[in-house]
N, C-alpha and C. Protein backbone atom coordinates (compact mmCIF):
# COMPACT_ATOMS: atom_id res chain seq x y z
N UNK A 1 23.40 126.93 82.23
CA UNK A 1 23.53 127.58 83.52
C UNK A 1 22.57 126.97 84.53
N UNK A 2 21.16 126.82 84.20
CA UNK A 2 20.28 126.24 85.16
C UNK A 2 20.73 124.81 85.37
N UNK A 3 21.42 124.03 84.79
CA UNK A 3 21.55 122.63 84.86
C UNK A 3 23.01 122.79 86.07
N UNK A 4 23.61 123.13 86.12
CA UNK A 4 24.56 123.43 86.97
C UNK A 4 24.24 124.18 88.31
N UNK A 5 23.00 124.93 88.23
CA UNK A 5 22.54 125.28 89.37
C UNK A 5 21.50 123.96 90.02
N UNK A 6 21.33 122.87 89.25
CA UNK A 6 20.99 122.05 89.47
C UNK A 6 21.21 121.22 90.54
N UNK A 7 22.57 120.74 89.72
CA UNK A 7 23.80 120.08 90.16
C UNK A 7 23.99 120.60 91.74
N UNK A 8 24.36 122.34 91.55
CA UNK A 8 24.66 122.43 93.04
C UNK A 8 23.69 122.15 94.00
N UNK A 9 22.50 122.38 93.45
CA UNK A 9 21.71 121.99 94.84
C UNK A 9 21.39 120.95 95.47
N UNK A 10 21.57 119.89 94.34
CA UNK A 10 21.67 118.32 94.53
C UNK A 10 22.84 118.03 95.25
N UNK A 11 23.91 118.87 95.09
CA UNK A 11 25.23 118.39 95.93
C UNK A 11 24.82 119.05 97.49
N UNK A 12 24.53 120.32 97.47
CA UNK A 12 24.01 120.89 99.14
C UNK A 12 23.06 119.86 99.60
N UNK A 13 22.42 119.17 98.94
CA UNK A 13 21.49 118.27 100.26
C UNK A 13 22.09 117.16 100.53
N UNK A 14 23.05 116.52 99.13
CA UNK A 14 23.76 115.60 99.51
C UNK A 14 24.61 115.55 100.96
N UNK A 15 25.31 116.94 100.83
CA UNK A 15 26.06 117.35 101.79
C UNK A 15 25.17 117.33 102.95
N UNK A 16 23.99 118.14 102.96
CA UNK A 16 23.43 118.05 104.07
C UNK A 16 22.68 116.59 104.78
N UNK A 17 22.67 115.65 104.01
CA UNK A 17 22.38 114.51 104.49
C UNK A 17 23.52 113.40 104.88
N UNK A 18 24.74 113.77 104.32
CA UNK A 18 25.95 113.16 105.08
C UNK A 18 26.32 113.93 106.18
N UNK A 19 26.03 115.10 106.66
CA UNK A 19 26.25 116.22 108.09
C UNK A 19 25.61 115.16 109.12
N UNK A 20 24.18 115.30 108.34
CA UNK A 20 23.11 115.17 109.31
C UNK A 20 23.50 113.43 110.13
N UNK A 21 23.93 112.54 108.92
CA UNK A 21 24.14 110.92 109.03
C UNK A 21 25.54 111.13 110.35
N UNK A 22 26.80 111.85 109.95
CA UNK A 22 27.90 112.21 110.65
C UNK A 22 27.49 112.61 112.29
N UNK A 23 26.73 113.70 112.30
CA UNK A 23 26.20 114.04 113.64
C UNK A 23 25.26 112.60 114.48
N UNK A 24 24.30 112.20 113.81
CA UNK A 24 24.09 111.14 114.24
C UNK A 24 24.84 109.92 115.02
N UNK A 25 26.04 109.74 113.88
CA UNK A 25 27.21 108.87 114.47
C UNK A 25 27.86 109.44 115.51
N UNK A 26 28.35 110.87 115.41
CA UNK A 26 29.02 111.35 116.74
C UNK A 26 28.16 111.08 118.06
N UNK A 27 26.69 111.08 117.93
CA UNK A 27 26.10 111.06 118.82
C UNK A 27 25.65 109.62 120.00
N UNK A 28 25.96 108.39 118.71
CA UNK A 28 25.87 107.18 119.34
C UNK A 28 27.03 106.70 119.83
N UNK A 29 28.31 107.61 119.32
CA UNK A 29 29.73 107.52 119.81
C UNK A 29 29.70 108.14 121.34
N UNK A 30 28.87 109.25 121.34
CA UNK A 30 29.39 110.03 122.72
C UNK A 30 29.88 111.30 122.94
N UNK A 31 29.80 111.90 121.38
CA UNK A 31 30.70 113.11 120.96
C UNK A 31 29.62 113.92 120.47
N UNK A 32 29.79 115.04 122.12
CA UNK A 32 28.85 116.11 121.96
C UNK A 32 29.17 117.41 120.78
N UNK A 33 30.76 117.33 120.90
CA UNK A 33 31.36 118.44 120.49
C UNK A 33 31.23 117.94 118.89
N UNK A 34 31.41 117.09 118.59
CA UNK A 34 31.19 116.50 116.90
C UNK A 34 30.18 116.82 116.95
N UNK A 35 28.89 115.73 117.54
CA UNK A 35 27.89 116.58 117.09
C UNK A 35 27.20 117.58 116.99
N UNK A 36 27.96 118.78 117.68
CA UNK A 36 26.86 119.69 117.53
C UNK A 36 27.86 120.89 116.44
N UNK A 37 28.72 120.21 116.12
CA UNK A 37 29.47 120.86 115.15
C UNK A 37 28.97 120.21 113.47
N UNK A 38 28.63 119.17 113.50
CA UNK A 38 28.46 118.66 112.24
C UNK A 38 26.58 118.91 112.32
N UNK A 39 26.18 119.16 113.27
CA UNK A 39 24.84 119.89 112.88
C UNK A 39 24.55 121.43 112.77
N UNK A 40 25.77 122.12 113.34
CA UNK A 40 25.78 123.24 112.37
C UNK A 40 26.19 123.33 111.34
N UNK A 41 27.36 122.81 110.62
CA UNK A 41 27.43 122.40 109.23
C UNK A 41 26.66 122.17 108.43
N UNK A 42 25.22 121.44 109.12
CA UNK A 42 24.23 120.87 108.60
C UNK A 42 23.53 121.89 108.40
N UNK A 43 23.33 122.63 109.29
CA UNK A 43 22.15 123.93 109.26
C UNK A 43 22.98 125.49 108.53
N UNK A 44 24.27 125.08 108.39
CA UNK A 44 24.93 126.10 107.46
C UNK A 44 24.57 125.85 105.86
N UNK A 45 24.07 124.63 106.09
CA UNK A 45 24.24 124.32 104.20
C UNK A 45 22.68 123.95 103.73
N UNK A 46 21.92 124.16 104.75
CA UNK A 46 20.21 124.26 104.74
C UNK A 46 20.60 125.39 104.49
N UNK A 47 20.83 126.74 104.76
CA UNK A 47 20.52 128.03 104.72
C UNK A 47 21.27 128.35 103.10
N UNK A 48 22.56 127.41 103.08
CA UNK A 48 22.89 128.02 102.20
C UNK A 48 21.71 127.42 100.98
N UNK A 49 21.37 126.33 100.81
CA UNK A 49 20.68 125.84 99.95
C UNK A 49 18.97 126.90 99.62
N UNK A 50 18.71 127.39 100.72
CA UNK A 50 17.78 128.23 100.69
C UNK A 50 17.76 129.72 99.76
N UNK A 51 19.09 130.08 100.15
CA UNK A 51 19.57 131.35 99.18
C UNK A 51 19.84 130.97 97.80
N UNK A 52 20.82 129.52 98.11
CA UNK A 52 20.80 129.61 96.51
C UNK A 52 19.48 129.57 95.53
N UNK A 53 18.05 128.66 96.17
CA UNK A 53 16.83 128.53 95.72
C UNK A 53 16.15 129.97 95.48
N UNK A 54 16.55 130.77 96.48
CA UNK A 54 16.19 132.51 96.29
C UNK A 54 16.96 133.17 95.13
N UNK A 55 18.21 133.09 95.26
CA UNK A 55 18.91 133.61 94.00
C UNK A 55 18.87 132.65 92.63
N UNK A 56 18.11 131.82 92.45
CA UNK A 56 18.10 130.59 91.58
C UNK A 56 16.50 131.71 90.70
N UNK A 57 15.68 131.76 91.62
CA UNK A 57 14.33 132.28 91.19
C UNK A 57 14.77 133.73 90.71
N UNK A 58 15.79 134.28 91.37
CA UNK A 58 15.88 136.00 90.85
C UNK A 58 16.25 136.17 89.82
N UNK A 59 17.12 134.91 88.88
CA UNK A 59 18.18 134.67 88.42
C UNK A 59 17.01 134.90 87.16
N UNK A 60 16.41 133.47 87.66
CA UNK A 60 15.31 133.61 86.26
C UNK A 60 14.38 134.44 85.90
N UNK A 61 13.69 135.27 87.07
CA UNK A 61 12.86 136.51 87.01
C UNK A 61 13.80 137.47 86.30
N UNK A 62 15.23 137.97 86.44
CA UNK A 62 15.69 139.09 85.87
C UNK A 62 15.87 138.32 84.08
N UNK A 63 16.27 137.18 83.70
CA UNK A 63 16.10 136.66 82.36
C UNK A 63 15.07 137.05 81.65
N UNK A 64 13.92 136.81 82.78
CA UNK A 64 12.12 137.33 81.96
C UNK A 64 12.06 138.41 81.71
N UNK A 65 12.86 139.51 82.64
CA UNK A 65 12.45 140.59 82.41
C UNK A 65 13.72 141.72 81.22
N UNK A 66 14.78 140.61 81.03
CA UNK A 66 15.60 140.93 80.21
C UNK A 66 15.06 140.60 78.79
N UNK A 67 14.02 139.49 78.35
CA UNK A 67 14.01 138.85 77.20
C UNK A 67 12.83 140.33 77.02
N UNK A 68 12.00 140.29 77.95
CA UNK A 68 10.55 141.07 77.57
C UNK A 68 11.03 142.67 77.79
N UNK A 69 11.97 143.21 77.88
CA UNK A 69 12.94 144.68 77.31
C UNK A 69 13.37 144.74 76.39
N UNK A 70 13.96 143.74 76.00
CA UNK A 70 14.79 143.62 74.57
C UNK A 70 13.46 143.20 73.12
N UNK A 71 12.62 142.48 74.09
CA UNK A 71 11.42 142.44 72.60
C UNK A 71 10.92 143.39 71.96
N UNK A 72 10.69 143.46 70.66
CA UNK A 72 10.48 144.70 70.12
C UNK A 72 8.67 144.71 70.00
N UNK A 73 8.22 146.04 70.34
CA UNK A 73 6.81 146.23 70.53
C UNK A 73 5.88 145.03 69.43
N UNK A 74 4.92 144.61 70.31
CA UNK A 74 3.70 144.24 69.35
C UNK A 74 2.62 145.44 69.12
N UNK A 75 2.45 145.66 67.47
CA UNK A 75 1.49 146.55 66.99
C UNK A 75 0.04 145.89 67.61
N UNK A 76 -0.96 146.98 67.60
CA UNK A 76 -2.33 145.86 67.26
C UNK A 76 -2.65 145.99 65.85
N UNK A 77 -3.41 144.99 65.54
CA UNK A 77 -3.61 144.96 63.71
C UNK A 77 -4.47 146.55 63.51
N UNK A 78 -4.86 146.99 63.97
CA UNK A 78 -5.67 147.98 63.14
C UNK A 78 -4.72 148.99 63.58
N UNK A 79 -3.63 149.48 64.33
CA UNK A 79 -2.68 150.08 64.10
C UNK A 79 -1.43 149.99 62.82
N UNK A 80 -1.24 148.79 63.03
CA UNK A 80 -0.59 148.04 62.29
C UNK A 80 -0.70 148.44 60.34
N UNK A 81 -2.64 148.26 60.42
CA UNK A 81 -2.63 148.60 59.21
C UNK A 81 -2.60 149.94 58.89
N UNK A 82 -3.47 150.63 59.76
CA UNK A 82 -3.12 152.29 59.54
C UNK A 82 -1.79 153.10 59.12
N UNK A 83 -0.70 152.58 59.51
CA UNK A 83 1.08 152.26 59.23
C UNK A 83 0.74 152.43 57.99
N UNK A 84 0.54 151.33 57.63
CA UNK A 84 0.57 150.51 56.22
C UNK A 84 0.22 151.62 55.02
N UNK A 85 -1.25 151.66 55.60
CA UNK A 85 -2.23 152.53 54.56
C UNK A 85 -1.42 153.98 54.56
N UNK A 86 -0.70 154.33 55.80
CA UNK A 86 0.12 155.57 55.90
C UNK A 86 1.03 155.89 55.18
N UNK A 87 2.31 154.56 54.55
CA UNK A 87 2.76 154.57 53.51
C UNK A 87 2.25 154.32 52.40
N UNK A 88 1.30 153.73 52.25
CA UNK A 88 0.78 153.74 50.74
C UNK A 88 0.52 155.09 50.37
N UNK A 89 -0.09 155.97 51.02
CA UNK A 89 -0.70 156.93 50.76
C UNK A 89 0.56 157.96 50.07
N UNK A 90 1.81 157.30 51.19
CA UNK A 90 3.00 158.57 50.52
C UNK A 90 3.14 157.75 49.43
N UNK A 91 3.47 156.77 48.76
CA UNK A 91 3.91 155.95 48.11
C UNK A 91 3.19 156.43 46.35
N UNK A 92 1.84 156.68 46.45
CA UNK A 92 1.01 156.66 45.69
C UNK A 92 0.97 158.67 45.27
N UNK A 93 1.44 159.34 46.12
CA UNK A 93 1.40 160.90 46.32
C UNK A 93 2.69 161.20 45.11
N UNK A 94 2.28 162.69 44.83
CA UNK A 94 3.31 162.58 43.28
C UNK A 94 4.09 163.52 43.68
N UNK A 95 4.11 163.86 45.17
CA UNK A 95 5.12 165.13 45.54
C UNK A 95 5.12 164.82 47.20
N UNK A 96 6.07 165.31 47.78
CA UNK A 96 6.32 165.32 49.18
C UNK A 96 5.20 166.42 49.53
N UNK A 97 5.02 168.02 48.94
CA UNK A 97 4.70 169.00 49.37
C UNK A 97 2.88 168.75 49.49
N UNK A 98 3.02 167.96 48.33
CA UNK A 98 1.11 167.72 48.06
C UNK A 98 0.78 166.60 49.05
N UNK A 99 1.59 165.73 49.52
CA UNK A 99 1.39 164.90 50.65
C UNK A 99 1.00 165.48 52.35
N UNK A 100 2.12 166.56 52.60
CA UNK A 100 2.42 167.25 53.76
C UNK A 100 1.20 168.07 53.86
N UNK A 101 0.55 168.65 52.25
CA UNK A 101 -0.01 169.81 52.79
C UNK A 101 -1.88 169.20 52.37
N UNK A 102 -1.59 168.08 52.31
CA UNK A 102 -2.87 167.10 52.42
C UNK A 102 -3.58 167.45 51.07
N UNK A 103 -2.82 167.22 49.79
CA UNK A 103 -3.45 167.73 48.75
C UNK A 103 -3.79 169.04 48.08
N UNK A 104 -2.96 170.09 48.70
CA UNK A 104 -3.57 171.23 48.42
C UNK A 104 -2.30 171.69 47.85
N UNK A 105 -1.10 171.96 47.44
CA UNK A 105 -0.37 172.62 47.48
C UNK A 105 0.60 171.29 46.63
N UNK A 106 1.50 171.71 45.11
CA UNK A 106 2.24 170.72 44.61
C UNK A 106 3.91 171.72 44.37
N UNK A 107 4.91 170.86 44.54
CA UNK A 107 5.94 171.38 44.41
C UNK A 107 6.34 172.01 42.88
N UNK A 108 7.02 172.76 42.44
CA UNK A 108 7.05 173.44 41.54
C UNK A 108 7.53 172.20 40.22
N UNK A 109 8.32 171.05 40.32
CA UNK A 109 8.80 170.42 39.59
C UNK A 109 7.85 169.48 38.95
N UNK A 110 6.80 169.23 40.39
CA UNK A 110 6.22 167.84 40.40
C UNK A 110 5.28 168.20 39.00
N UNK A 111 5.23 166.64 38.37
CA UNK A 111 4.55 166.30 36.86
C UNK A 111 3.13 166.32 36.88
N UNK A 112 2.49 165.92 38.43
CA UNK A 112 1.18 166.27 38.08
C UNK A 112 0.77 167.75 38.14
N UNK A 113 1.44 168.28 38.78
CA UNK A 113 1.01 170.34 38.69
C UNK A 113 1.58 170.36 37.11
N UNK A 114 2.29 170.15 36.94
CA UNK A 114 2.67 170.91 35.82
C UNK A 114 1.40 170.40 34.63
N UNK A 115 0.59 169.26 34.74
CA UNK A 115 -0.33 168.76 33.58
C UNK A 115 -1.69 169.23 34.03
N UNK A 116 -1.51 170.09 35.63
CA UNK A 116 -3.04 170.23 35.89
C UNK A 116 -2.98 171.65 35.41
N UNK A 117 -2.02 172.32 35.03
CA UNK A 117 -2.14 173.71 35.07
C UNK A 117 -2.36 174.78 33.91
């Protein structure tokens, strides 16, 4: 996409430097009405070249701000590990209920109540 927005803008100055060469010639010819028609042409396709350079930059600012929405959060490491250590902790726990209730309390099935009791 950017290589083609390339392209066009290389063709708008092209254009605008054959206007500009054209008006010139009308002018050593004698031709007011050419030239001042092929130098608005000229100054139609400066302006346009200007917008496209404006919408060229918006184009890529809304990309940046599309890639950096769609990225998925960076942790910091000591969050990161706290996570971690957060599942270990369930991982290593011999009941949901003795987990939730921070050690105090074991579900009726679970194997370590039943051997502490």
């Amino acid at each position: 996409m950017i290589r083609i927005l390339h392209a066009l803008a290389a063709l708008y100055l092209t254009a605008i430097g054959v206007l500009i060469y054209c008006a010139h010639t009308s002018h050593d010819n004698g031709s007011q009405l050419y030239t001042a028609l092929f130098l608005g042409l000229a100054v139609l396709f400066g302006c346009a070249t200007g917008a496209h350079a404006f919408l060229s930059d918006e184009l890529r600012h809304t990309q940046v701000r599309l890639e950096r929405a769609t990225r998925p959060p960076v942790l910091h490491p000591a969050v990161a590990d706290e996570i971690a250590l957060g599942w270990q902790d369930l991982a290593e726990a011999c009941c949901l209920r003795w987990w939730e209730s921070k050690e105090q309390e074991h579900e009726p099935s679970c194997e370590r109540h039943r051997s502490a009791a």
